[in-house]
Structures are given as C-alpha cells and as structure tokens.
Protein backbone atom coordinates (compact mmCIF):
# COMPACT_ATOMS: atom_id res chain seq x y z
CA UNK A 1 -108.07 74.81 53.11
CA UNK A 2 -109.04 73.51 49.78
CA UNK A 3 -106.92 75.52 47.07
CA UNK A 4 -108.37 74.95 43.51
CA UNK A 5 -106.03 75.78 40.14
CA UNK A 6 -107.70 75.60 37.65
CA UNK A 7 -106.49 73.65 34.35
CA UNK A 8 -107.33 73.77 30.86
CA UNK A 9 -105.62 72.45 27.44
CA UNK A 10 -102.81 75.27 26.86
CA UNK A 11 -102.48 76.57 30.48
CA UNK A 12 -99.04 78.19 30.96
CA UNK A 13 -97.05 75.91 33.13
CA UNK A 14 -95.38 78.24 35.24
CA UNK A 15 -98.80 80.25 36.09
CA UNK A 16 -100.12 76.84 37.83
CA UNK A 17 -96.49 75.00 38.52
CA UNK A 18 -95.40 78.61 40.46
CA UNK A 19 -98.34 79.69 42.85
CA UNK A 20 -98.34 75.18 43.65
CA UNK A 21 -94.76 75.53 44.92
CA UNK A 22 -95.82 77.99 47.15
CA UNK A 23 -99.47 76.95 48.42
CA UNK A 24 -99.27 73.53 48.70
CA UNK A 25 -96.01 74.37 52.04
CA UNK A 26 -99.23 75.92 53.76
CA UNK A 27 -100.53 74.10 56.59
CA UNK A 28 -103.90 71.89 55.88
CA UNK A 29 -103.97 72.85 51.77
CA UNK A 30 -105.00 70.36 49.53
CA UNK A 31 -104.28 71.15 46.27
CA UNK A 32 -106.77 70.02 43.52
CA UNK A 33 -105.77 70.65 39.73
CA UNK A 34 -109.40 71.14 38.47
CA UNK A 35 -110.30 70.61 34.95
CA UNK A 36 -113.43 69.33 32.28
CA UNK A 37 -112.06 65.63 32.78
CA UNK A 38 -109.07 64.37 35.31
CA UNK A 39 -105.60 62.96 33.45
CA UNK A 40 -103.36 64.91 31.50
CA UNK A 41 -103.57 67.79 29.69
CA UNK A 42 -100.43 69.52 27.31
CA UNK A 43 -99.30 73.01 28.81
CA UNK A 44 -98.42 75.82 26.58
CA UNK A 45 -95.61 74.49 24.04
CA UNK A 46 -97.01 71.69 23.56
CA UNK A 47 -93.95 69.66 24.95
CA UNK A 48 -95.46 69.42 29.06
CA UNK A 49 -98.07 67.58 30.29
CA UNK A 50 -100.28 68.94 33.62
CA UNK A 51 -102.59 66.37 35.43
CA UNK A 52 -105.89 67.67 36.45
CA UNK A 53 -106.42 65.47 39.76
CA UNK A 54 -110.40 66.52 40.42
CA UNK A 55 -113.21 67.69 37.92
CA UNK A 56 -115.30 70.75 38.09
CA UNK A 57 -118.17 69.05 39.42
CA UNK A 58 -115.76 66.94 42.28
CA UNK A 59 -114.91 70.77 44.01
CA UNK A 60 -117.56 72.74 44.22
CA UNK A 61 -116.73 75.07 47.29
CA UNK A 62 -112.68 75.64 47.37
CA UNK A 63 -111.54 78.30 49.40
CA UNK A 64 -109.05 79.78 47.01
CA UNK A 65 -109.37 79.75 43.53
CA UNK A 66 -106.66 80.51 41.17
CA UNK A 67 -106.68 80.93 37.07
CA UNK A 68 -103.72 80.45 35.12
CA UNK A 69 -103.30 82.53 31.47
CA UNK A 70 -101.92 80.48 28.92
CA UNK A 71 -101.80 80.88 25.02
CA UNK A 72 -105.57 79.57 24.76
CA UNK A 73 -106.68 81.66 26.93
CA UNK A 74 -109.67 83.28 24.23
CA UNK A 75 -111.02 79.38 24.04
CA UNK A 76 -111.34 79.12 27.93
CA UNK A 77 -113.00 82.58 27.71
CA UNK A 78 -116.06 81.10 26.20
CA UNK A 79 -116.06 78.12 27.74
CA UNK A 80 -119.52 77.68 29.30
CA UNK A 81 -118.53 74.96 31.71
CA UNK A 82 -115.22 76.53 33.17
CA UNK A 83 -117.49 79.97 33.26
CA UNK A 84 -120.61 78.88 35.20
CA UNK A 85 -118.09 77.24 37.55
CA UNK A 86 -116.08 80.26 38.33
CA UNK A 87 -119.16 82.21 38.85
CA UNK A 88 -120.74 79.46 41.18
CA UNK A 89 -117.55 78.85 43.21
CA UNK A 90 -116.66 82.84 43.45
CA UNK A 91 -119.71 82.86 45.31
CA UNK A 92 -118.43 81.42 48.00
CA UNK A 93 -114.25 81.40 47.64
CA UNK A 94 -112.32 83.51 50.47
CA UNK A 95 -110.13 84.17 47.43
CA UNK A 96 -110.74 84.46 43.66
CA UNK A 97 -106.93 85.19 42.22
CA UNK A 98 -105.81 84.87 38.50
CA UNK A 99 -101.96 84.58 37.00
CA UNK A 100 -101.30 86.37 34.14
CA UNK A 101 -104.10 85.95 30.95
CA UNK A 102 -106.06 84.06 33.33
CA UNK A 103 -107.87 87.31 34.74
CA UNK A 104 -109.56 87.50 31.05
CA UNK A 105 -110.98 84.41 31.87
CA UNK A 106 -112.23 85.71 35.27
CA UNK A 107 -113.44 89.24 33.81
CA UNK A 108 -115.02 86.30 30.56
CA UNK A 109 -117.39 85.41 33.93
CA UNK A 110 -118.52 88.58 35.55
CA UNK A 111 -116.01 88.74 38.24
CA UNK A 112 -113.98 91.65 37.18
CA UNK A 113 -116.69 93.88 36.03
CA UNK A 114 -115.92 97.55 37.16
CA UNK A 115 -112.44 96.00 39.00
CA UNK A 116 -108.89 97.12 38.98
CA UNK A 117 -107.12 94.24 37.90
CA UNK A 118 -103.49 93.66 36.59
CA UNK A 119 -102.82 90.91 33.47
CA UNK A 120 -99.80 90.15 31.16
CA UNK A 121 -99.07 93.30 29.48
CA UNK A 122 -100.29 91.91 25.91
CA UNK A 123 -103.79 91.42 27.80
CA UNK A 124 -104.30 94.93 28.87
CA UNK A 125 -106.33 95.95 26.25
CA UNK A 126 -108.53 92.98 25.95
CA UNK A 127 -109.04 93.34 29.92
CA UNK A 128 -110.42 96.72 29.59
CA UNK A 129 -112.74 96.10 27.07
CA UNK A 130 -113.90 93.04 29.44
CA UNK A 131 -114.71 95.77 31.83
CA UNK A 132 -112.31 96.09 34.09
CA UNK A 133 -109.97 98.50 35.28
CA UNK A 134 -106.33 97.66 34.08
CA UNK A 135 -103.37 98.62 36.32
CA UNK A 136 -100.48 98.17 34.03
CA UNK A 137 -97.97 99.09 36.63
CA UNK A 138 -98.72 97.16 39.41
CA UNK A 139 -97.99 93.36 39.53
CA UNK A 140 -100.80 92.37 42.11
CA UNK A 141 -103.78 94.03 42.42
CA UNK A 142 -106.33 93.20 45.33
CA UNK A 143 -110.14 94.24 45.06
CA UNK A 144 -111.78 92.94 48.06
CA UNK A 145 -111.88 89.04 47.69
CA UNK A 146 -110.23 89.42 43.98
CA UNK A 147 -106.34 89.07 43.30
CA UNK A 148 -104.74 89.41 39.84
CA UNK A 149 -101.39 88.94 39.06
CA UNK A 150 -99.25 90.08 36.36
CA UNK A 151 -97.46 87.65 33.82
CA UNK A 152 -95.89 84.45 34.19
CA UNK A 153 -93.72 85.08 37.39
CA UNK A 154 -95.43 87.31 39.14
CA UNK A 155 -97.74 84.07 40.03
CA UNK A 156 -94.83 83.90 42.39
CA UNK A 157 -95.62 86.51 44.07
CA UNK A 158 -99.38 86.54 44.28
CA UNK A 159 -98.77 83.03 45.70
CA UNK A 160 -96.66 84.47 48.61
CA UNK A 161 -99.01 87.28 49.40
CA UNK A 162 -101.73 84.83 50.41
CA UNK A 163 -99.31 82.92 51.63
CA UNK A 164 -98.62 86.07 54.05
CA UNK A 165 -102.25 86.61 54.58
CA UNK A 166 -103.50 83.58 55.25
CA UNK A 167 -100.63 82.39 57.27
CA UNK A 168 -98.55 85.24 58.25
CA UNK A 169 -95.29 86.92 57.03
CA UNK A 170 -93.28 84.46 58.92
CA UNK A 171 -94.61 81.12 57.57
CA UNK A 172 -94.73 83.16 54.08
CA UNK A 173 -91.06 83.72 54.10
CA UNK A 174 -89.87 80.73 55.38
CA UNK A 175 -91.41 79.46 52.14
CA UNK A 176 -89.85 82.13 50.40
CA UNK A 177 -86.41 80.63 51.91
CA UNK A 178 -86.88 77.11 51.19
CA UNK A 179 -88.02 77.54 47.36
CA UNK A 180 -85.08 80.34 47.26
CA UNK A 181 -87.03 82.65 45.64
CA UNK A 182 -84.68 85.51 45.11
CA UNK A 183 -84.74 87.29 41.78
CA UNK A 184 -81.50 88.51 40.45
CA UNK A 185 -82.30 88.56 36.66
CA UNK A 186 -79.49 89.30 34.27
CA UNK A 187 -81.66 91.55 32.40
CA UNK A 188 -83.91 94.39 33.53
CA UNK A 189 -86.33 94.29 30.47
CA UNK A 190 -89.01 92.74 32.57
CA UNK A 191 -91.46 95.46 31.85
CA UNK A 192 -92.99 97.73 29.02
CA UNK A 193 -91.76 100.61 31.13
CA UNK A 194 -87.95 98.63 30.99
CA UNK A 195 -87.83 97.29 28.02
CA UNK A 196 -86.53 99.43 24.84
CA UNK A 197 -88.49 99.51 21.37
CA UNK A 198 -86.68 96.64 19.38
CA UNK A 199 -87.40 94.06 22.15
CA UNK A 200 -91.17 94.73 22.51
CA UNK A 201 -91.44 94.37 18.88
CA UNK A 202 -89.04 90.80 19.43
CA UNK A 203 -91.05 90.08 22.34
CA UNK A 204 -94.40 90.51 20.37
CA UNK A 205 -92.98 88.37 17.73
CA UNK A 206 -92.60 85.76 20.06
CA UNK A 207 -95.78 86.02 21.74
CA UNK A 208 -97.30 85.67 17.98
CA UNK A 209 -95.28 82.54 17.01
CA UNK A 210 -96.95 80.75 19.84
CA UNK A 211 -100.53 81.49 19.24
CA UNK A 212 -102.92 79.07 17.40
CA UNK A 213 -104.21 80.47 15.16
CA UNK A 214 -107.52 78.42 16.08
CA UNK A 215 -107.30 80.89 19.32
CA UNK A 216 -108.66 83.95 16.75
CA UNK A 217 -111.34 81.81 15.87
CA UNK A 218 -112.89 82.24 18.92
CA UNK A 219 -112.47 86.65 19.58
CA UNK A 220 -116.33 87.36 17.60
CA UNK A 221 -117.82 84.94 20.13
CA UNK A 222 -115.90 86.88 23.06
CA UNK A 223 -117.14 90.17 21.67
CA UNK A 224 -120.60 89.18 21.12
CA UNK A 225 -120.70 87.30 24.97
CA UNK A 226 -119.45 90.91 26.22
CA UNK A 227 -122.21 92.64 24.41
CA UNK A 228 -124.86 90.58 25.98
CA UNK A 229 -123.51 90.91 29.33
CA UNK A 230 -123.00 94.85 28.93
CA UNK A 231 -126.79 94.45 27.96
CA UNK A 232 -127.42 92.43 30.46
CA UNK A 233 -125.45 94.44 33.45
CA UNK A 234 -125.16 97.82 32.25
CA UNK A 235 -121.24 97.16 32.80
C-alpha cells in the first residue's frame, strides 16, 4: 500500500511526524513524503526541517492520502499544483484523510463540498464557508472514502483508525502498544467545550503570534476561488 503525506513549506510537524509513526508499522506501506520538489522543507516554527522523499508527479495513484494543517495552510489553499493533484489522486485513493487545517486544503479542491468534516477548532469557520459541514465535536469524521481529523494530535488517532480498518483492531493496537500511545494529559483544556474563557483568548494569542502575516495575503484569492467554484458547482 502506497501511503502519500503530503508536504508543503510550514506543514505542522506533528500532523505528518504522528499519522508516519503509526502507518509506516503496517504491513507492505511505503511511505512517500510528497511535495513541489524532494529535499527539505522547514515545518511550522521555523526551527524543523521535513524531507519530501517523492514529487507530485513521482506518485500519482497512492492508496491513502493524508494532508497535514500547518500555519500556511491559506498559501497551500491556492496552490494550483498541490490542488489539481489532490483532485486527480482522490480519484482513485481508497482513502482521502486530512490532520487538522489540512481539511481546508482538501475542501480548497472540491473534496469536501457538502461533507461533514472535523478541523482544528480555529478552522471551523473557514471550513464552512469552504462548503462543508463542520463537526466541532467530533475528532474524526468519516464520509465515505473521506477522513478528517481534528487538531494536531488527533492525527494520532485518525492514523490508528485506518490502521484498524485496513489491518484490523489487533495489528492496530499492537501499534498502539509499541508507540505507547496512552494519553494522560495533566490538563483537561483540550477542547473549546474544556477550556475556560481566559485560555481561549491565551490560546488565540498564541495561534496569532505564529501566523505570517504573508498567510493573510493570500484569504481574497481563497474567497474569490470559492466564488467561482460555488458558480461553477452550485455548492
């Protein structure tokens, strides 16, 4: 099974790094980290480096396809290379799955239009007005072929699911065991639902502090791409 992440300058580590930990103990994956151009690119913070091993045009059929979120995730959005690739390789994936912001970037292609799909909590609003359905509460959401996850971590999970379904809840928790993947946070602020006023407004802060401002740049061109296509689809 060819498993494709997909890689772009900015990509959150942990949205690619996470679901990899967990695919690549599957039986027969290979793992490609697909990008514009292969070598390295700098992850979110600017202080990481990811390699993307194959380009676009090296994997055009994978059998899983998975889109990280990171802090540029409005550049990838309109992005007519990564797009037309996601749309040509959807056509054909068993699974389409996203991490976090990175279901923007699938809804940015057509795939989410009129779906139930889950994002970070800061993309919620930006999902709907892609068209899809946002499910706020849930931390994977399946439609048919499509998978989104929720932020950051919950790549962890989505990861393990297909690990489940592809290979069965045995094999799935064995690799549960042997990356020790058992959550015991010292905190229970994980969601909006959890978290109390003065740390959303921290956590936004945060979230803000980290954003280039190059990345609001780009939100007119979004808009006006999601106008045509509304034109275009009726959706």
């Amino acid at each position: 099974m060819q498993i494709a992440i997909l890689l772009y300058p900015g990509t959150t580590a942990l949205d690619a790094v996470g679901p990899y930990e967990v695919l690549s103990r599957l039986p027969g994956a290979e793992i490609r980290f697909v990008g514009k151009e292969t070598g390295p690119l700098t992850a979110d913070g600017q202080a990481l480096l990811l390699g993307v091993t194959h380009t676009l045009d090296e994997t055009p059929a994978p059998d899983l396809v998975l889109v990280p979120g990171g802090m540029t995730t409005p550049t990838a959005m309109v992005d007519k290379e990564i797009l037309a690739w996601l749309r040509a390789v959807h056509e054909t994936t068993t699974w389409t799955t996203s991490v976090c912001s990175g279901s923007l970037i699938l809804a940015a292609a057509g795939i989410l239009a009129g779906k139930p799909a889950t994002s970070h909590w800061v993309a919620m609003g930006p999902l709907k007005a892609m068209g899809a359905t946002p499910r706020p509460d849930e931390r994977i959401v399946r439609s048919g072929k499509v998978v989104t996850a929720a932020g950051v971590s919950a790549g962890i999970d989505l990861a393990l699911w297909l690990a489940g379904e592809l290979a069965g809840r045995e094999l799935a928790e064995a690799i549960q065991l042997t990356i020790e993947y058992d959550p015991q946070p010292p905190f229970d602020a994980g969601h909006l639902s959890k978290a109390s006023q003065p740390v959303r407004k921290r956590a936004k802060q945060l979230l803000d502090e980290r954003t280039d401002f190059k990345q609001t740049l780009v939100k007119p061109l979004i808009a006006w791409n999601r106008l045509v296509d509304r034109v275009r689809t009726g959706r």
